[in-house]
N, C-alpha and C. Protein backbone atom coordinates (compact mmCIF):
# COMPACT_ATOMS: atom_id res chain seq x y z
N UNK A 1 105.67 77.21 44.28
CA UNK A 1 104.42 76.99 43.59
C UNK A 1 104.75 76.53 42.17
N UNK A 2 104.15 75.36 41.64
CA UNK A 2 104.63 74.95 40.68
C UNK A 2 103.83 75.68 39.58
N UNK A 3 104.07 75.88 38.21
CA UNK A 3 103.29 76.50 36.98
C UNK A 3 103.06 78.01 36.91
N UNK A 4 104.11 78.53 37.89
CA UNK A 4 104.21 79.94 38.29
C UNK A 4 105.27 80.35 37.25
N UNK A 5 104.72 81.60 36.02
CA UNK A 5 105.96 82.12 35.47
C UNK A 5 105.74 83.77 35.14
N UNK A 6 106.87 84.17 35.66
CA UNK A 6 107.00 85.70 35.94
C UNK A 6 106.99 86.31 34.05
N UNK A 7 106.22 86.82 33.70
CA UNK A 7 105.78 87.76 32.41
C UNK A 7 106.06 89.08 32.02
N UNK A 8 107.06 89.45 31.84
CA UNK A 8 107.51 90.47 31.70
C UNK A 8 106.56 91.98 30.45
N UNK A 9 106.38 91.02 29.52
CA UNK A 9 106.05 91.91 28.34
C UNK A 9 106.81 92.62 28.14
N UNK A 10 106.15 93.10 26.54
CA UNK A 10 107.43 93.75 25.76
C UNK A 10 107.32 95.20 26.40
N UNK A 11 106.42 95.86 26.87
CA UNK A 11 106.54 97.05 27.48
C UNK A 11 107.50 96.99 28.63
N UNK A 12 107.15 96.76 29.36
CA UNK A 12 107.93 96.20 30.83
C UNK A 12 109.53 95.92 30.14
N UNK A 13 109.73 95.20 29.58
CA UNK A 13 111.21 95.24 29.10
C UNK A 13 111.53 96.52 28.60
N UNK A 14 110.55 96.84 27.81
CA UNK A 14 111.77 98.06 26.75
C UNK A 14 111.52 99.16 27.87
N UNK A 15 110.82 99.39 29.05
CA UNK A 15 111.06 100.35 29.97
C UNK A 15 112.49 100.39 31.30
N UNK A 16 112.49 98.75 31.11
CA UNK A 16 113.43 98.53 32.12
C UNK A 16 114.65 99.13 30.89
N UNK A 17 115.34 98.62 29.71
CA UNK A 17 116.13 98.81 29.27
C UNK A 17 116.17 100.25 28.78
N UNK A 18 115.41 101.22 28.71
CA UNK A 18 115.14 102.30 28.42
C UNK A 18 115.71 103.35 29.90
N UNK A 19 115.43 103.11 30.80
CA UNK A 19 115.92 103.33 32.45
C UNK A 19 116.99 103.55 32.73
N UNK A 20 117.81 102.23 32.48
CA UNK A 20 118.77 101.31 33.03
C UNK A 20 119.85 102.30 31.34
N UNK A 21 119.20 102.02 30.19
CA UNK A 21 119.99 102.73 29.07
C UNK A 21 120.80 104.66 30.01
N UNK A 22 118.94 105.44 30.23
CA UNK A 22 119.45 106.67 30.58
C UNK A 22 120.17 106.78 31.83
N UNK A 23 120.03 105.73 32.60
CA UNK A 23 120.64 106.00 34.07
C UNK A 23 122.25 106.07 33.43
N UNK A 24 122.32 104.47 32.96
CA UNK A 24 124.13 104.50 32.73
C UNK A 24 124.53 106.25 32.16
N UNK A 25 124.25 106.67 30.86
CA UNK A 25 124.21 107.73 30.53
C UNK A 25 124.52 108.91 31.40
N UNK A 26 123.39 109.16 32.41
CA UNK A 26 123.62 109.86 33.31
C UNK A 26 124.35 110.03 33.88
N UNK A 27 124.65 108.76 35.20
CA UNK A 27 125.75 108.45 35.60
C UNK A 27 127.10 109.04 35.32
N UNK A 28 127.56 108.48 33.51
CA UNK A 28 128.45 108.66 33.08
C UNK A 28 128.89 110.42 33.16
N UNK A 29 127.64 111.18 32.53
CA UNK A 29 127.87 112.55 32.76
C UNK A 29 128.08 113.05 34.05
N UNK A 30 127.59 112.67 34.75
CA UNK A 30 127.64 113.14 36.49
C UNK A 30 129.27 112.97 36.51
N UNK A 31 130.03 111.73 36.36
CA UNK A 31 131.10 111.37 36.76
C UNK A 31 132.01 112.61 36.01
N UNK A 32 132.00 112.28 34.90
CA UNK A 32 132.88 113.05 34.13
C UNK A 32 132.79 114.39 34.39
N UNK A 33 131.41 115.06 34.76
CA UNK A 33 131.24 116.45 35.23
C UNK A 33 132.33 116.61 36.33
N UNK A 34 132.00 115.93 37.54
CA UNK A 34 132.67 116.09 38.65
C UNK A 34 134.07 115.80 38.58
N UNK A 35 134.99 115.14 37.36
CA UNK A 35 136.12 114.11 37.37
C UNK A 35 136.28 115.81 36.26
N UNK A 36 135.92 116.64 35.69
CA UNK A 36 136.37 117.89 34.99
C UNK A 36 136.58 118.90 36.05
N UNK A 37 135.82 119.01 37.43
CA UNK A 37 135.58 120.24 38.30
C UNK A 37 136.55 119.63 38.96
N UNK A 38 136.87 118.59 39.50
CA UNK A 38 138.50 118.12 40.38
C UNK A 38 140.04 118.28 38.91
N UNK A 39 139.67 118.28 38.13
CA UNK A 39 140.85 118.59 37.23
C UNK A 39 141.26 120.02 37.10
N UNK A 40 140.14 120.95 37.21
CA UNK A 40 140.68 122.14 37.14
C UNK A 40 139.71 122.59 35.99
N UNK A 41 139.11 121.89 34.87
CA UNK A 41 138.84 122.60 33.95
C UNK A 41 137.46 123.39 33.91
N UNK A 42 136.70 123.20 35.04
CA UNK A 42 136.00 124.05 35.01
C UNK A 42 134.11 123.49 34.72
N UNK A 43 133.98 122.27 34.68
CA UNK A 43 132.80 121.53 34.70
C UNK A 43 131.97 121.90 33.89
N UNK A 44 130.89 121.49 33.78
CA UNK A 44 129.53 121.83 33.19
C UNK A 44 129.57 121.45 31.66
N UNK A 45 129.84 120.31 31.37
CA UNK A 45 130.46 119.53 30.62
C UNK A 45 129.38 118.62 30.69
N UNK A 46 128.21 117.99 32.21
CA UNK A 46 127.22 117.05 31.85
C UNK A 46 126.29 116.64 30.88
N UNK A 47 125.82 118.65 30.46
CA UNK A 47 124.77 117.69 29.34
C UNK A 47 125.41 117.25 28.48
N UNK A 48 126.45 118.18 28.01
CA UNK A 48 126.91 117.44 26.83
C UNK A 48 127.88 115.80 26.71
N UNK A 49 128.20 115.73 27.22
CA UNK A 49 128.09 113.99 28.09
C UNK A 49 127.36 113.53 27.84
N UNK A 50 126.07 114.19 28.59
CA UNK A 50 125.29 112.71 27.97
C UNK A 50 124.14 112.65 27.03
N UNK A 51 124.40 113.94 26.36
CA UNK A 51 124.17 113.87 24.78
C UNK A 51 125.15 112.93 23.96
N UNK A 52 126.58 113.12 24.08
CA UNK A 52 127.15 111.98 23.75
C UNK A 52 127.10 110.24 24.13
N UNK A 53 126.72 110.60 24.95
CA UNK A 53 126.53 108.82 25.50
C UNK A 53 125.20 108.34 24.97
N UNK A 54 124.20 109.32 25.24
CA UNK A 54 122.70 108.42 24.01
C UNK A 54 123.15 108.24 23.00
N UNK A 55 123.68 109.37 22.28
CA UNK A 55 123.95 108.88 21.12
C UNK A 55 124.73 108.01 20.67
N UNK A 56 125.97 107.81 21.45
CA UNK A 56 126.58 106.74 20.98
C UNK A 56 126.75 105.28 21.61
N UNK A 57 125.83 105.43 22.80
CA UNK A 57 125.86 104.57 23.50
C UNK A 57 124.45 103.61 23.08
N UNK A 58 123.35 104.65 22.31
CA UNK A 58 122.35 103.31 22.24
C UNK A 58 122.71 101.99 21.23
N UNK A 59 123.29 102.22 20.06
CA UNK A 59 123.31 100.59 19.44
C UNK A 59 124.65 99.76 20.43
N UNK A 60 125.13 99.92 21.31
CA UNK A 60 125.79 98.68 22.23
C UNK A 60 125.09 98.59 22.94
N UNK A 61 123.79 99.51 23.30
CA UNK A 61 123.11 98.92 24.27
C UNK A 61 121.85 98.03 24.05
N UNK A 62 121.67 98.58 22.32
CA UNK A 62 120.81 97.26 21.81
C UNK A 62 121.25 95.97 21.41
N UNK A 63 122.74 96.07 20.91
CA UNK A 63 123.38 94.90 21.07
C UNK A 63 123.32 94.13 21.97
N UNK A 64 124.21 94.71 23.02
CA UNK A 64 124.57 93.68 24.07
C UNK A 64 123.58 94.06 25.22
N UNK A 65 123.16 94.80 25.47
CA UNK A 65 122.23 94.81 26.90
C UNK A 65 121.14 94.62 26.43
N UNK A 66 120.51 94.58 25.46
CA UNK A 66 118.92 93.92 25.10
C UNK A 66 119.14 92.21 25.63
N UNK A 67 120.17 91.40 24.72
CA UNK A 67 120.20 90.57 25.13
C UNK A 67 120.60 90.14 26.24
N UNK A 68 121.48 90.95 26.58
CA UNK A 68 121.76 90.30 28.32
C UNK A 68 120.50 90.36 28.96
N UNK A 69 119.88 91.26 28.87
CA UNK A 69 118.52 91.49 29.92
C UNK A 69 118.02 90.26 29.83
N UNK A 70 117.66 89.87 28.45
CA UNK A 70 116.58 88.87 28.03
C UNK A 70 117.17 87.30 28.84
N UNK A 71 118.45 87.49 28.78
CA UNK A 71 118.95 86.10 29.30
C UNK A 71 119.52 85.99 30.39
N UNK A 72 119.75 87.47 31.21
CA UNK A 72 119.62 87.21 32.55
C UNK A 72 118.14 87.04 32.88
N UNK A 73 116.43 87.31 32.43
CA UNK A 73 115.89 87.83 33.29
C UNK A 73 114.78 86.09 32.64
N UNK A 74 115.55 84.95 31.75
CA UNK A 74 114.63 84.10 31.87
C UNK A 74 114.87 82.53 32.75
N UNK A 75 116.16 82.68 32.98
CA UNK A 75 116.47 81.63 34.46
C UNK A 75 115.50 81.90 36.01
N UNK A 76 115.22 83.73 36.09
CA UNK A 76 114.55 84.37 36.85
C UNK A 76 112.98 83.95 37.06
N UNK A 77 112.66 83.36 35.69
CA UNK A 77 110.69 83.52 36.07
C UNK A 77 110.23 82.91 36.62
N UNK A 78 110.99 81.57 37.61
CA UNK A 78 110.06 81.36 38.58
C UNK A 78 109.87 81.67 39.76
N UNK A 79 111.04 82.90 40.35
CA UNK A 79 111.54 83.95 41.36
C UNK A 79 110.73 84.64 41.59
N UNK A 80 109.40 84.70 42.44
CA UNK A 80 108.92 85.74 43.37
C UNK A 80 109.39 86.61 43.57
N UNK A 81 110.24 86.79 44.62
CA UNK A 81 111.38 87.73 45.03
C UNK A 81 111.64 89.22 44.09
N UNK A 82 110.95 89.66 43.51
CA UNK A 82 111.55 90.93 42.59
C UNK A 82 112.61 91.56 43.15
N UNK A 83 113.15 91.73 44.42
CA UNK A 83 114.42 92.41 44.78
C UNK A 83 115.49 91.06 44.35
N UNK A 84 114.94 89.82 44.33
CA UNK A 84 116.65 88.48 43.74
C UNK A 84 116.65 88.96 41.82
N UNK A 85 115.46 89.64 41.56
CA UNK A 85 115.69 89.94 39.78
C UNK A 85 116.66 91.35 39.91
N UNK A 86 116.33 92.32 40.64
CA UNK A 86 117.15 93.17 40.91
C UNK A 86 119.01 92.70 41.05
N UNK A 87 118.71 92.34 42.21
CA UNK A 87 120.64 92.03 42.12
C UNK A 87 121.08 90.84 41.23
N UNK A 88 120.51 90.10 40.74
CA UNK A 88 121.08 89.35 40.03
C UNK A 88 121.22 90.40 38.06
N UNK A 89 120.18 91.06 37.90
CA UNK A 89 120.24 91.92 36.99
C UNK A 89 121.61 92.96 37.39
N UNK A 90 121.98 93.66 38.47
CA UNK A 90 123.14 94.33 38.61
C UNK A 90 124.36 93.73 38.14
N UNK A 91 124.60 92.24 38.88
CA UNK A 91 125.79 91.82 39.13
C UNK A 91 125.91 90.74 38.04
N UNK A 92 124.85 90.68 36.95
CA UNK A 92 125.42 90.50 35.56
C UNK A 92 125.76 91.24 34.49
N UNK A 93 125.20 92.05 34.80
CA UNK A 93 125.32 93.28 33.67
C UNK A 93 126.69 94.09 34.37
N UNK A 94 126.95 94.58 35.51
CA UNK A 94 128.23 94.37 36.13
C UNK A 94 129.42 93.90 35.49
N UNK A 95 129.38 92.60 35.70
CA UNK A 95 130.40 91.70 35.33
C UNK A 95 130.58 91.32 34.00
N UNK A 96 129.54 91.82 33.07
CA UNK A 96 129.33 91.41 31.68
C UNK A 96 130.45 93.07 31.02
N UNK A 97 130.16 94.01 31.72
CA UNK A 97 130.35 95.49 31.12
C UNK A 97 132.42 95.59 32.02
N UNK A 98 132.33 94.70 33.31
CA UNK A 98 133.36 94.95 33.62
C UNK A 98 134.75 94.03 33.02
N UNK A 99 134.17 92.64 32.06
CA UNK A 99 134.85 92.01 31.41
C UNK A 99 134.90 92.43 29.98
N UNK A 100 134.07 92.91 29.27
CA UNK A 100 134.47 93.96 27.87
C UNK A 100 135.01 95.08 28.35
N UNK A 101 135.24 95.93 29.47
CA UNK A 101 136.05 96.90 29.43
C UNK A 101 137.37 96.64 29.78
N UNK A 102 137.44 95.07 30.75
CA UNK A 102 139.11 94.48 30.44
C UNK A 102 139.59 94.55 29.74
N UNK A 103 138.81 92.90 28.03
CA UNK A 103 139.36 92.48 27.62
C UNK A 103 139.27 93.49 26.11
N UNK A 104 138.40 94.04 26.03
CA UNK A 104 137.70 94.90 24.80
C UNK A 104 138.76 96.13 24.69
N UNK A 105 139.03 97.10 25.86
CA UNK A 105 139.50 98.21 25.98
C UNK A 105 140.57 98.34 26.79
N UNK A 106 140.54 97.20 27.44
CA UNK A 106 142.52 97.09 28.20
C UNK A 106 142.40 97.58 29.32
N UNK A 107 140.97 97.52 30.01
CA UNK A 107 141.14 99.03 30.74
C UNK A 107 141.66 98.03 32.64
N UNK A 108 142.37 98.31 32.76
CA UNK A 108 143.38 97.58 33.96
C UNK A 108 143.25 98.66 35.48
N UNK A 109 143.38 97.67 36.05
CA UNK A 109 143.59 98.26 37.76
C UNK A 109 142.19 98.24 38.33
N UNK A 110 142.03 97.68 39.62
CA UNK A 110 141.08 97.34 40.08
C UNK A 110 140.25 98.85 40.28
N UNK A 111 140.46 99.59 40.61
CA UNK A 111 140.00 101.00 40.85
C UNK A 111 139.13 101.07 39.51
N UNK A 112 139.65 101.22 38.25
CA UNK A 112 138.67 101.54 37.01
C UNK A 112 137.54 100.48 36.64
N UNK A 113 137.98 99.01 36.87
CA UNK A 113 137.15 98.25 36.73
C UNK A 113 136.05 98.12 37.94
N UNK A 114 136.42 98.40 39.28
CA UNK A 114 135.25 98.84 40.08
C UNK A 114 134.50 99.66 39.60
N UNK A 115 135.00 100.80 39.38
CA UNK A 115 133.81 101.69 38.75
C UNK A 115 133.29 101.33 37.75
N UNK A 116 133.74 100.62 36.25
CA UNK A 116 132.51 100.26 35.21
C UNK A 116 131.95 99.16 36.34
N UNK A 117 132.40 98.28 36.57
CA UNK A 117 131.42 97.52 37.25
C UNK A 117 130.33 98.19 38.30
N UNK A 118 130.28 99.10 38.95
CA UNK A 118 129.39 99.38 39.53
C UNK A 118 128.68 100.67 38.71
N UNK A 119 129.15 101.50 37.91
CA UNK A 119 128.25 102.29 37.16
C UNK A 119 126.98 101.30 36.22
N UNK A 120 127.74 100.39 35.60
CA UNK A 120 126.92 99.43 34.92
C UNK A 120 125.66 98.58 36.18
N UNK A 121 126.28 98.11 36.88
CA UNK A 121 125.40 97.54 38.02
C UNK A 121 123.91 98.52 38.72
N UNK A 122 124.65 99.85 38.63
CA UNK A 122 123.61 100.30 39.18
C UNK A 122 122.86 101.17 38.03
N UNK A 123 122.91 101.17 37.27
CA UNK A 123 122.22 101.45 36.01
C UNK A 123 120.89 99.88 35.15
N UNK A 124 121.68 98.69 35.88
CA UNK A 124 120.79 97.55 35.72
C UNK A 124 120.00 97.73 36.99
N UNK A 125 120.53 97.73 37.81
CA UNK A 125 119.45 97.87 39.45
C UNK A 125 118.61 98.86 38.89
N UNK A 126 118.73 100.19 38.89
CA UNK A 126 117.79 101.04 38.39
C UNK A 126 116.44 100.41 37.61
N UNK A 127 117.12 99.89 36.81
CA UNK A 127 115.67 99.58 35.21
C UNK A 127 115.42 98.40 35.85
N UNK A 128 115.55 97.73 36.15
CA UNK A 128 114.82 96.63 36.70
C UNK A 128 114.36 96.81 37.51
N UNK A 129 114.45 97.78 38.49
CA UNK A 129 113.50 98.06 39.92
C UNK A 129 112.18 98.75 39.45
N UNK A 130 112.68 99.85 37.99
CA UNK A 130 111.52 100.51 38.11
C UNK A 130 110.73 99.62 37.27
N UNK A 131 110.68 98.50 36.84
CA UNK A 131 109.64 97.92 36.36
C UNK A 131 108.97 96.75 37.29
N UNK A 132 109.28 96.90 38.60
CA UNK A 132 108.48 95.75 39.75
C UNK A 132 107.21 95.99 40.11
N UNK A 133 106.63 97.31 40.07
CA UNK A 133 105.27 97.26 40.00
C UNK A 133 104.71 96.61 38.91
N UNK A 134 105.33 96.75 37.81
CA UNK A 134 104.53 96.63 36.26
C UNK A 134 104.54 94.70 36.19
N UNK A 135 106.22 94.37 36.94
CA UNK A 135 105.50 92.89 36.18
C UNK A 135 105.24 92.48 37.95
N UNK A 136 104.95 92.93 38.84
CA UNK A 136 103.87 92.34 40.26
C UNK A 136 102.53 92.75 40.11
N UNK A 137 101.71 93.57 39.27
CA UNK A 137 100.63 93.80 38.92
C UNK A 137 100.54 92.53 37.94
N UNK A 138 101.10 92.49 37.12
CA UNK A 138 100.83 91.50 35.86
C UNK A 138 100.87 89.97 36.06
N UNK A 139 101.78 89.72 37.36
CA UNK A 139 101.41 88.62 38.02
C UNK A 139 100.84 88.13 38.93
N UNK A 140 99.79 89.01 39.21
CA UNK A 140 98.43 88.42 40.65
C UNK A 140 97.60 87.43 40.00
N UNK A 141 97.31 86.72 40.76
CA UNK A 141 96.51 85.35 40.56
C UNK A 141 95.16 85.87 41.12
């Protein structure tokens, strides 16, 4: 359909990145909880995890994931499909988080870079899914 463009608004964004911000967060604590209870030391280490990760994790995520969102999600607006904004939102933000933790932090071996790549991926899947009602309401004709 030609003159069709998907509208996000500024709500709808800062909820997806707000999501997608606490999921990674989460995530991160979950891991490290469970990656402390297989070490021996005794777990319960999550909240405070990811008290550390809001806090130090929101200005890189206004840096670099505000804008990634914005410029993965405007090649997207003439995409119907809200599940093709979904994986294409994973598997850039993915590949965006799994090439600064290469080249940024050294961090080597396919095993570690699978995991940022898919902690990051599914922390973008997250926030972008939960905002498909908000911009499929906002785009009925």
């Amino acid at each position: 359909m030609t003159g069709f463009r998907m509208r996000y608004g500024v709500p709808a964004f800062l909820l997806g990145w707000l999501v997608t911000f606490l999921t990674f967060c989460l995530v991160v604590a979950i891991v490290l909880d469970i990656s402390s209870l297989a070490g021996g030391t005794g777990g319960s280490i999550g909240i405070v995890v990811f008290g550390y990760a809001v806090l130090f994790g929101v200005v890189p995520a206004v840096v670099v994931g505000m804008p990634l969102a914005a410029l993965t999600a405007w090649p997207l607006q003439r995409i119907r499909n809200q599940w093709w904004h979904v994986a294409v939102h994973a598997v850039a933000t993915g590949t965006v988080a799994a090439v600064i933790a290469l080249v940024g932090f050294r961090i080597g071996g396919l095993a570690a870079l699978s995991l940022v790549f898919a902690l990051f991926a599914f922390g973008a899947a997250a926030g972008r899914a939960s905002v498909i009602k908000v911009v499929a309401r906002r785009n009925v004709r």
